[in-house]
PDB file of N, CA and C in Angstrom:
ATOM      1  N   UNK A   1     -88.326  34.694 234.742  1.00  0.00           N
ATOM      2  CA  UNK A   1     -87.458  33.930 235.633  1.00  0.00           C
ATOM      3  C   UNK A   1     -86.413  33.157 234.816  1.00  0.00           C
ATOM      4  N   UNK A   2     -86.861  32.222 233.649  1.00  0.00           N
ATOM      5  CA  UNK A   2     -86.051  31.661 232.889  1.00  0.00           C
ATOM      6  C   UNK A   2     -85.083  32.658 232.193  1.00  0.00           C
ATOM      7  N   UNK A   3     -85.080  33.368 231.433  1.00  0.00           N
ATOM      8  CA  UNK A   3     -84.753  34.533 231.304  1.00  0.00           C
ATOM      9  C   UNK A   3     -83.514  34.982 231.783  1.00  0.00           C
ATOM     10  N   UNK A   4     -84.098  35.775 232.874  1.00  0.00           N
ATOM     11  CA  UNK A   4     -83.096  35.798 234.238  1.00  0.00           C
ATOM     12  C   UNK A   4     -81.741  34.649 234.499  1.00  0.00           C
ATOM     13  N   UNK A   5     -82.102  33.918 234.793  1.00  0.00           N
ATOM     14  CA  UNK A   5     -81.674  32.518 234.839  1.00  0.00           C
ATOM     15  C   UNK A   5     -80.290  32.100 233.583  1.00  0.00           C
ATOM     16  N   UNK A   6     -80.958  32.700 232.451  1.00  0.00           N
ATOM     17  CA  UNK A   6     -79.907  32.420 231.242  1.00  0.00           C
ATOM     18  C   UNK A   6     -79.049  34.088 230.721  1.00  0.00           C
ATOM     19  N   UNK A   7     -79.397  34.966 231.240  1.00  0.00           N
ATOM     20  CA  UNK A   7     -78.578  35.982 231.329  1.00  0.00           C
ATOM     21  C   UNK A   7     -77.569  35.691 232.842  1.00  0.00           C
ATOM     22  N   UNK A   8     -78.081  35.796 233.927  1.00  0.00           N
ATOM     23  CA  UNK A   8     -76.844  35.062 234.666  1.00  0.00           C
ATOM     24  C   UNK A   8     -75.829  34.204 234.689  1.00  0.00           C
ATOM     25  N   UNK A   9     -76.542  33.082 233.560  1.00  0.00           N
ATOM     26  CA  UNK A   9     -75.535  31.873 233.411  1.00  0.00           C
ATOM     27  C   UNK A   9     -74.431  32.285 232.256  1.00  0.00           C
ATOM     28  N   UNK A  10     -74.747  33.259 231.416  1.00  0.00           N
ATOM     29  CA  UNK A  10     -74.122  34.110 230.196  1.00  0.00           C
ATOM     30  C   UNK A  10     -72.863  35.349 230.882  1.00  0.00           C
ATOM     31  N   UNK A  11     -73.339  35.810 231.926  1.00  0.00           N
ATOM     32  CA  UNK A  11     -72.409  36.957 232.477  1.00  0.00           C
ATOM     33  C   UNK A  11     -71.706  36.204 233.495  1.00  0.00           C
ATOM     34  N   UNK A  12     -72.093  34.619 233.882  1.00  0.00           N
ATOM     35  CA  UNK A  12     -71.079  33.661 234.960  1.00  0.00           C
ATOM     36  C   UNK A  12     -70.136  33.061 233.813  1.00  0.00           C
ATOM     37  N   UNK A  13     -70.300  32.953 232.547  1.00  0.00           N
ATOM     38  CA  UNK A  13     -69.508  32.183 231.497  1.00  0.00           C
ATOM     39  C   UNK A  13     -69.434  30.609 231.648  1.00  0.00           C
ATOM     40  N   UNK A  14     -70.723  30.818 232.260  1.00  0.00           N
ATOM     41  CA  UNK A  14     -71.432  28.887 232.547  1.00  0.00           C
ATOM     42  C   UNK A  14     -71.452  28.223 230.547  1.00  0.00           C
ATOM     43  N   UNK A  15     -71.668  29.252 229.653  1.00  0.00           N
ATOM     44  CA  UNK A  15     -71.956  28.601 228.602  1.00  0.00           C
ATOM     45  C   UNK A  15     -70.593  28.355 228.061  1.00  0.00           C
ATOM     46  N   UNK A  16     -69.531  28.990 228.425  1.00  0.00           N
ATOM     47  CA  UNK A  16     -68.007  28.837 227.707  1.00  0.00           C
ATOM     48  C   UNK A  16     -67.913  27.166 228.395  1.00  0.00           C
ATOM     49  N   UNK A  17     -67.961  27.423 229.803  1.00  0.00           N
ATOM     50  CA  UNK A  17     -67.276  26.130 230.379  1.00  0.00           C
ATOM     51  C   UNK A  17     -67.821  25.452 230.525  1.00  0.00           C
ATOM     52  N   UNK A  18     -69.504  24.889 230.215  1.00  0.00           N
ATOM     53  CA  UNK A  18     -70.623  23.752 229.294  1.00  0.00           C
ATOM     54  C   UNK A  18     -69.747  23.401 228.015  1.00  0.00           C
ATOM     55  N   UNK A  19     -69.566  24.713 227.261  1.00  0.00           N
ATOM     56  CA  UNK A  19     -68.307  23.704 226.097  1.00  0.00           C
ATOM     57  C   UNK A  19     -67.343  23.495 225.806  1.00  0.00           C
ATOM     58  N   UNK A  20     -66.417  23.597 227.116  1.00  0.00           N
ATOM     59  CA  UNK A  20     -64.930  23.560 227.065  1.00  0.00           C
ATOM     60  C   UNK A  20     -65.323  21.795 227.557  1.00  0.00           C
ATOM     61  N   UNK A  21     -66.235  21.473 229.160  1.00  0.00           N
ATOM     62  CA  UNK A  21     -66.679  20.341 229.574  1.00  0.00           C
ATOM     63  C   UNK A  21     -67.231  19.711 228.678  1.00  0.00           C
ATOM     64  N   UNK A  22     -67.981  19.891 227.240  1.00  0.00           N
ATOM     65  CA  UNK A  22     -68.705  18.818 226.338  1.00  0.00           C
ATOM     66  C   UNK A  22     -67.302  18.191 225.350  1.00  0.00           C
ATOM     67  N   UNK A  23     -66.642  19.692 225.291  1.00  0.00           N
ATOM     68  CA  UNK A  23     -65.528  19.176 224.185  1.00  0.00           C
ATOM     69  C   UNK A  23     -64.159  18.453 224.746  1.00  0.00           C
ATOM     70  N   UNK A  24     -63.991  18.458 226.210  1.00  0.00           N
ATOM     71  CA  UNK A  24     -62.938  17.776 226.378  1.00  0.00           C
ATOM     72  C   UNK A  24     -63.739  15.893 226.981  1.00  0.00           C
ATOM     73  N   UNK A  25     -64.955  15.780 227.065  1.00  0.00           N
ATOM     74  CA  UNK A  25     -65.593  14.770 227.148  1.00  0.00           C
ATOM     75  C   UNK A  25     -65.634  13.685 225.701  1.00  0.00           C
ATOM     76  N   UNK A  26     -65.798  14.618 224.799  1.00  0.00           N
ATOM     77  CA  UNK A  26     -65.707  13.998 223.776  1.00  0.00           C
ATOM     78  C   UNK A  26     -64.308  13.822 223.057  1.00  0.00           C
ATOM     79  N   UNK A  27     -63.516  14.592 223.471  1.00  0.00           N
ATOM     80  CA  UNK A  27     -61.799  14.215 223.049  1.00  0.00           C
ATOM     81  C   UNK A  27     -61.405  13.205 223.792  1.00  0.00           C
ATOM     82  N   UNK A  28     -61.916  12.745 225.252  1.00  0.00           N
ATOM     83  CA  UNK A  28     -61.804  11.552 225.974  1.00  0.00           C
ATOM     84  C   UNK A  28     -62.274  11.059 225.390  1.00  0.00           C
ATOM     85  N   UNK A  29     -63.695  10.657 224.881  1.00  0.00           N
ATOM     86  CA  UNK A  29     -64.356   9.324 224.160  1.00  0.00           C
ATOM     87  C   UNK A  29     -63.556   8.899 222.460  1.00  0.00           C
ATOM     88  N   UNK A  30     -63.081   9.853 222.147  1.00  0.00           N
ATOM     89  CA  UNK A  30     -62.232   9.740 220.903  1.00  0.00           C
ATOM     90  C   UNK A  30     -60.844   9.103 220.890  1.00  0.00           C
ATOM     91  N   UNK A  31     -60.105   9.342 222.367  1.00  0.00           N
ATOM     92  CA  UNK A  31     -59.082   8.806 222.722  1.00  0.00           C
ATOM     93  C   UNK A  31     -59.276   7.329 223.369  1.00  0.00           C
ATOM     94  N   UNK A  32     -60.338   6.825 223.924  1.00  0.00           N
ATOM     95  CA  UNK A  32     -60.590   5.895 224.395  1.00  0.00           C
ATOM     96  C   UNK A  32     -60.885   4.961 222.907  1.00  0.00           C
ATOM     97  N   UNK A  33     -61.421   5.811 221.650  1.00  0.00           N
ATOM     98  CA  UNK A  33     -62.037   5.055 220.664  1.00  0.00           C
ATOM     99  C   UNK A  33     -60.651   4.430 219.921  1.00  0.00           C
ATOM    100  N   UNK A  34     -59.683   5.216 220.033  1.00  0.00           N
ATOM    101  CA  UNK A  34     -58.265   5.148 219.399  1.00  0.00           C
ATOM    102  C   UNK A  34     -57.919   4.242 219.846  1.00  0.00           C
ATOM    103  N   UNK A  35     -57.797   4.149 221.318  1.00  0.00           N
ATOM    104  CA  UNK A  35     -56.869   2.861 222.022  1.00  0.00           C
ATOM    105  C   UNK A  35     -57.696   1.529 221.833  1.00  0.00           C
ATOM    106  N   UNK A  36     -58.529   1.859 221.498  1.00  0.00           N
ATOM    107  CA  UNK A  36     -59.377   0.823 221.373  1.00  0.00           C
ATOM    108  C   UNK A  36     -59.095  -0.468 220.160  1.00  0.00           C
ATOM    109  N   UNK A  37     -58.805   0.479 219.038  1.00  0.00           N
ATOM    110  CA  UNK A  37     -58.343   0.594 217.719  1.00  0.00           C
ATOM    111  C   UNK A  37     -57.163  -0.129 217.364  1.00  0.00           C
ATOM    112  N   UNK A  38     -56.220   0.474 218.499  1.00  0.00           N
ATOM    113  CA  UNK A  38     -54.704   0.409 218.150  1.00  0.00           C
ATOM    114  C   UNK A  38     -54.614  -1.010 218.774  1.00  0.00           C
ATOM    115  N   UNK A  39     -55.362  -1.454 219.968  1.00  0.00           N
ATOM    116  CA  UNK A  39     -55.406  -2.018 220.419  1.00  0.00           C
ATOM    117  C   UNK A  39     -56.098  -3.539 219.686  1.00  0.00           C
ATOM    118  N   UNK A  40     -57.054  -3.437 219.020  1.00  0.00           N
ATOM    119  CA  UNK A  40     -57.289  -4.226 217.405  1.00  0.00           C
ATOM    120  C   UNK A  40     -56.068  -4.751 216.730  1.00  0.00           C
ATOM    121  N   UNK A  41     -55.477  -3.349 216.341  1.00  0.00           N
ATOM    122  CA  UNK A  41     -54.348  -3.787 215.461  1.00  0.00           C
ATOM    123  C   UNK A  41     -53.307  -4.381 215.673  1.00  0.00           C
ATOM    124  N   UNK A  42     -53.003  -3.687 217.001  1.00  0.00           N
ATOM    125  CA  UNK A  42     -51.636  -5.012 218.038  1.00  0.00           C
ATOM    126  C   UNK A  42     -52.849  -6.551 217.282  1.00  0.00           C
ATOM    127  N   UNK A  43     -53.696  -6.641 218.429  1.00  0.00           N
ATOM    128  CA  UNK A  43     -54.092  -8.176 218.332  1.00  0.00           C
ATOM    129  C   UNK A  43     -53.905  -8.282 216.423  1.00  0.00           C
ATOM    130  N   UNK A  44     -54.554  -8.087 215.750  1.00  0.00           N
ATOM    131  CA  UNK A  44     -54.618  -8.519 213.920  1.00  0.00           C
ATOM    132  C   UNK A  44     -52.605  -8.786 213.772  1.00  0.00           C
ATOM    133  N   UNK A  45     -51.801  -8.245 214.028  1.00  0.00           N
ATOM    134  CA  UNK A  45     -50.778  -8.241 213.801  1.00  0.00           C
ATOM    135  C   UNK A  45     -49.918  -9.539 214.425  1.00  0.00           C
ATOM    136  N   UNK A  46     -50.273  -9.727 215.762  1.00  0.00           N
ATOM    137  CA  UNK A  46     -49.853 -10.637 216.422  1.00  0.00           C
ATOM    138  C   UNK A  46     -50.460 -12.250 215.719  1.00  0.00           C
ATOM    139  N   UNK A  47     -52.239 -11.943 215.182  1.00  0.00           N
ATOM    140  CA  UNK A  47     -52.040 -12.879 214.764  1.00  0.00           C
ATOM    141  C   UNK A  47     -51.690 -13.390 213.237  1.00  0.00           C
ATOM    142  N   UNK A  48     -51.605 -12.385 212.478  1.00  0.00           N
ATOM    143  CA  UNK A  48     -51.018 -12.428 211.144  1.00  0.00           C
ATOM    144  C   UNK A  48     -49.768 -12.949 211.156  1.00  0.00           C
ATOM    145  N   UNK A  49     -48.782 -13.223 212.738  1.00  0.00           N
ATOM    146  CA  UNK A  49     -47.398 -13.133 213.015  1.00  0.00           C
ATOM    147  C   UNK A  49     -47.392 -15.106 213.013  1.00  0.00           C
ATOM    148  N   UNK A  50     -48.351 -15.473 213.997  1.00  0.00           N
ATOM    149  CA  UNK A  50     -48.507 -16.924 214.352  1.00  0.00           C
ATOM    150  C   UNK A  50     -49.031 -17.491 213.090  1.00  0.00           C
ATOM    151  N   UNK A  51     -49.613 -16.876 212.327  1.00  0.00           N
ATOM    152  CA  UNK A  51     -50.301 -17.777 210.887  1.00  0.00           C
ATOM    153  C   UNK A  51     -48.724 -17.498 210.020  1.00  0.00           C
ATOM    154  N   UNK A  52     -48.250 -16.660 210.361  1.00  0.00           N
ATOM    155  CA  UNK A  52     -46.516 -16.974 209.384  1.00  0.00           C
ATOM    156  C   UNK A  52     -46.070 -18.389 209.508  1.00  0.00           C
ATOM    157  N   UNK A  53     -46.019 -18.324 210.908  1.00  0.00           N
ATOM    158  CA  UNK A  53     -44.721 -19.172 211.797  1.00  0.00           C
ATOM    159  C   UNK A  53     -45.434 -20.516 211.607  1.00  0.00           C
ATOM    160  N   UNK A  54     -46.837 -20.965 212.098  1.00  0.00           N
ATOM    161  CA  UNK A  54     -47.695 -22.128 211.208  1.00  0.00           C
ATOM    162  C   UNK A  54     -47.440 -22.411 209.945  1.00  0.00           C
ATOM    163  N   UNK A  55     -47.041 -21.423 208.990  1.00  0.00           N
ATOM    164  CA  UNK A  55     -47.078 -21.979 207.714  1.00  0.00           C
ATOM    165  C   UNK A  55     -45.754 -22.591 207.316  1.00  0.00           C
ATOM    166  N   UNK A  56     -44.909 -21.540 208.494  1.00  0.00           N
ATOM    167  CA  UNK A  56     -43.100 -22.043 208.316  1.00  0.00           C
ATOM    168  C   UNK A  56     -43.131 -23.562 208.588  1.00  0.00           C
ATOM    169  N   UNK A  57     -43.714 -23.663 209.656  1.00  0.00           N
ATOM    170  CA  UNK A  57     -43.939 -25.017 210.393  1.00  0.00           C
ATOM    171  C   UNK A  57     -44.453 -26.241 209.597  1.00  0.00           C
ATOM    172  N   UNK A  58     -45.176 -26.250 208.883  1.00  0.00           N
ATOM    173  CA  UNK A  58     -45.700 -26.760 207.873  1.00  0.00           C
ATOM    174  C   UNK A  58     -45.018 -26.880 206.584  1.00  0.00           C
ATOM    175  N   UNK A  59     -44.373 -25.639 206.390  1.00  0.00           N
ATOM    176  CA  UNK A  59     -43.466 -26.357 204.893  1.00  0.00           C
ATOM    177  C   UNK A  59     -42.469 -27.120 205.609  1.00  0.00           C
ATOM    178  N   UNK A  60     -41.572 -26.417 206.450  1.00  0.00           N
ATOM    179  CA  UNK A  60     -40.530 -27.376 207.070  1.00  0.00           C
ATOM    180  C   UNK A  60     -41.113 -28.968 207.099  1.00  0.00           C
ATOM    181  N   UNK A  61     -42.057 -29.193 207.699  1.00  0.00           N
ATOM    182  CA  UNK A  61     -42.571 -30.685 208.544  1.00  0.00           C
ATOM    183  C   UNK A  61     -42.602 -31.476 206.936  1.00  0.00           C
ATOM    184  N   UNK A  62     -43.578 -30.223 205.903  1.00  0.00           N
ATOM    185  CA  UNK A  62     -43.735 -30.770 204.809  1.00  0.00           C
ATOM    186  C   UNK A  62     -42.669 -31.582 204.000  1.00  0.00           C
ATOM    187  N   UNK A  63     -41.068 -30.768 204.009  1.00  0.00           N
ATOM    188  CA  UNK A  63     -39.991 -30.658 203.325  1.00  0.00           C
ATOM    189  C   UNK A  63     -39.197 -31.885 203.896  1.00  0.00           C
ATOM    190  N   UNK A  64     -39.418 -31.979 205.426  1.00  0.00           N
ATOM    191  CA  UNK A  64     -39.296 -33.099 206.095  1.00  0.00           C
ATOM    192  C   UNK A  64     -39.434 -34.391 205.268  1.00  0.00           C
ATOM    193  N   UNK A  65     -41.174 -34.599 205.488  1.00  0.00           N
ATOM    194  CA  UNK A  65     -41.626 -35.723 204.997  1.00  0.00           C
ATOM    195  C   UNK A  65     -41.238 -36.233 203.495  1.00  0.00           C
ATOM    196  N   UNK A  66     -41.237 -35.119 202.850  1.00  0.00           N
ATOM    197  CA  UNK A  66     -40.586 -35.272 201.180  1.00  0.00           C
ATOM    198  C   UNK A  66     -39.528 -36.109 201.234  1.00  0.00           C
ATOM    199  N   UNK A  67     -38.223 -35.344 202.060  1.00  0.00           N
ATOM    200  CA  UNK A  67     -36.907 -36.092 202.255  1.00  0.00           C
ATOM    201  C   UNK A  67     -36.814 -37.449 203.319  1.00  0.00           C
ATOM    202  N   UNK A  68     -38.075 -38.051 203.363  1.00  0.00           N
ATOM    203  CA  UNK A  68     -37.928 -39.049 203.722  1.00  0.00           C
ATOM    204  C   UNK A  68     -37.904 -39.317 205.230  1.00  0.00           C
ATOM    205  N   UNK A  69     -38.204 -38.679 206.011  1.00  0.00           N
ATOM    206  CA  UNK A  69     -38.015 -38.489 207.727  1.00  0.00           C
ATOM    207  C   UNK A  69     -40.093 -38.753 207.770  1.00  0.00           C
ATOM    208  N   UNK A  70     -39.918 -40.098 208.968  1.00  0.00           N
ATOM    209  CA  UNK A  70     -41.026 -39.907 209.290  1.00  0.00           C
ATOM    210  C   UNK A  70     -41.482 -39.178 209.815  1.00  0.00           C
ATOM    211  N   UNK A  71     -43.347 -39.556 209.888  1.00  0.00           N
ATOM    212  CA  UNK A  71     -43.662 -38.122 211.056  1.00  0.00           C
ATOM    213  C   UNK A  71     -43.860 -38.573 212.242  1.00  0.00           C
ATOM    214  N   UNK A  72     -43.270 -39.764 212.646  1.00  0.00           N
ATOM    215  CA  UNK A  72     -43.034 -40.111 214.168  1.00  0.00           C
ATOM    216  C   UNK A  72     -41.705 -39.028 214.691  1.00  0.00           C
ATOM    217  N   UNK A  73     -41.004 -39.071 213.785  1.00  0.00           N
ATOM    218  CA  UNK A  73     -39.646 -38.707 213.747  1.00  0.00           C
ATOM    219  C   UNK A  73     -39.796 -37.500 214.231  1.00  0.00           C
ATOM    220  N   UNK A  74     -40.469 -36.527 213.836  1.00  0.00           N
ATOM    221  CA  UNK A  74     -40.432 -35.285 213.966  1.00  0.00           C
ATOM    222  C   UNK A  74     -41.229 -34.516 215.114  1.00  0.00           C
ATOM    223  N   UNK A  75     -40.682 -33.510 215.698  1.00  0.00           N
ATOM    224  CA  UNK A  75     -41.208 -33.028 217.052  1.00  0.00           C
ATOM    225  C   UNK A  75     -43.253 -32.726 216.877  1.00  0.00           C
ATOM    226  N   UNK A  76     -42.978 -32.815 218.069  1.00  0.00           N
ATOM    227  CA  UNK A  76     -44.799 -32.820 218.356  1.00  0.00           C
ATOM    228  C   UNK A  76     -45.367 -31.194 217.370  1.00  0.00           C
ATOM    229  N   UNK A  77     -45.975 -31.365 216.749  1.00  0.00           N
ATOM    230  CA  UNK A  77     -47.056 -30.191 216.632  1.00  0.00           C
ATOM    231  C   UNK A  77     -47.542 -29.320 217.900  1.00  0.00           C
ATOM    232  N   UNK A  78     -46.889 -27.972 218.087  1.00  0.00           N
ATOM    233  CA  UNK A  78     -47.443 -27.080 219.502  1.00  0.00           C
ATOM    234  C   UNK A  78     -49.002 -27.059 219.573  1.00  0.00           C
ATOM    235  N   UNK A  79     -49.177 -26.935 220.754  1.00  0.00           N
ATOM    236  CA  UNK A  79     -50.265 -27.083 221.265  1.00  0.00           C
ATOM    237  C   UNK A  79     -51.111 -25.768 221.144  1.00  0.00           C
ATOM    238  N   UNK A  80     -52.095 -25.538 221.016  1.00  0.00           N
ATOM    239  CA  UNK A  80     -52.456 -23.861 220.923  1.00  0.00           C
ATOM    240  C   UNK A  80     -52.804 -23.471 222.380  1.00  0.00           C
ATOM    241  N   UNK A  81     -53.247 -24.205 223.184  1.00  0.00           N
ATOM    242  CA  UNK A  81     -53.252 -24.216 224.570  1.00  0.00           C
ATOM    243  C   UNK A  81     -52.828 -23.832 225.272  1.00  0.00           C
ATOM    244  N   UNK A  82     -51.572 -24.786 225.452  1.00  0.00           N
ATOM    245  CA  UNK A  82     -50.555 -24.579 226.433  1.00  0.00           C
ATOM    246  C   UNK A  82     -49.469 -23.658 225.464  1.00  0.00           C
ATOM    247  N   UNK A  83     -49.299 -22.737 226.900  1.00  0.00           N
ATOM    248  CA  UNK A  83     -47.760 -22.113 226.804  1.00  0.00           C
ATOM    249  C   UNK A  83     -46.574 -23.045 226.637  1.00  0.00           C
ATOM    250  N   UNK A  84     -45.408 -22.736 225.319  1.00  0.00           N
ATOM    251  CA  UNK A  84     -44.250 -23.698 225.081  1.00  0.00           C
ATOM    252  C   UNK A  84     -43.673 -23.628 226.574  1.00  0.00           C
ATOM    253  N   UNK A  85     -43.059 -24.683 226.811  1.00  0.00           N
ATOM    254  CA  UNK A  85     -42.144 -24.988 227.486  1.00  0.00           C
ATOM    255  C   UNK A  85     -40.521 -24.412 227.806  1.00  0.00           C
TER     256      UNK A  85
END
């Protein structure tokens, strides 16, 4: 019966399209693994971008204070919170 069963499924070409269905399942899970990825690297980039602009912020404020400008004087430190204005 089993037999039977797997010679039918062989002359229906059930076993081609078992691995056309395993292999395009797993080219989905590979593409999902990618975006996943890329999607990492946006975020790492974006924040490698804000630790620039902090440090700009900081020599400036720094370069500030050197030349004599208090730090009343100088605009508020952004908030990480809130969206700028």
């Amino acid at each position: 019966m089993l037999g039977e069963i797997a010679v039918l499924a062989t002359a229906f070409g059930l076993g081609t399209i078992l691995t056309k269905l395993v292999d395009r399942l797993l080219d989905r899970r590979k593409g999902r693994i990618q975006d996943e990825q890329t999607a990492w690297e946006q975020r790492d980039a974006e924040a490698r971008q804000r630790r620039r602009l902090e440090e700009a912020l900081h020599e400036t404020r720094q370069m500030l204070a050197d030349h004599g400008v208090d730090y009343d004087d100088m605009p508020t430190w952004p908030s990480r919170t809130a969206p700028p204005q």
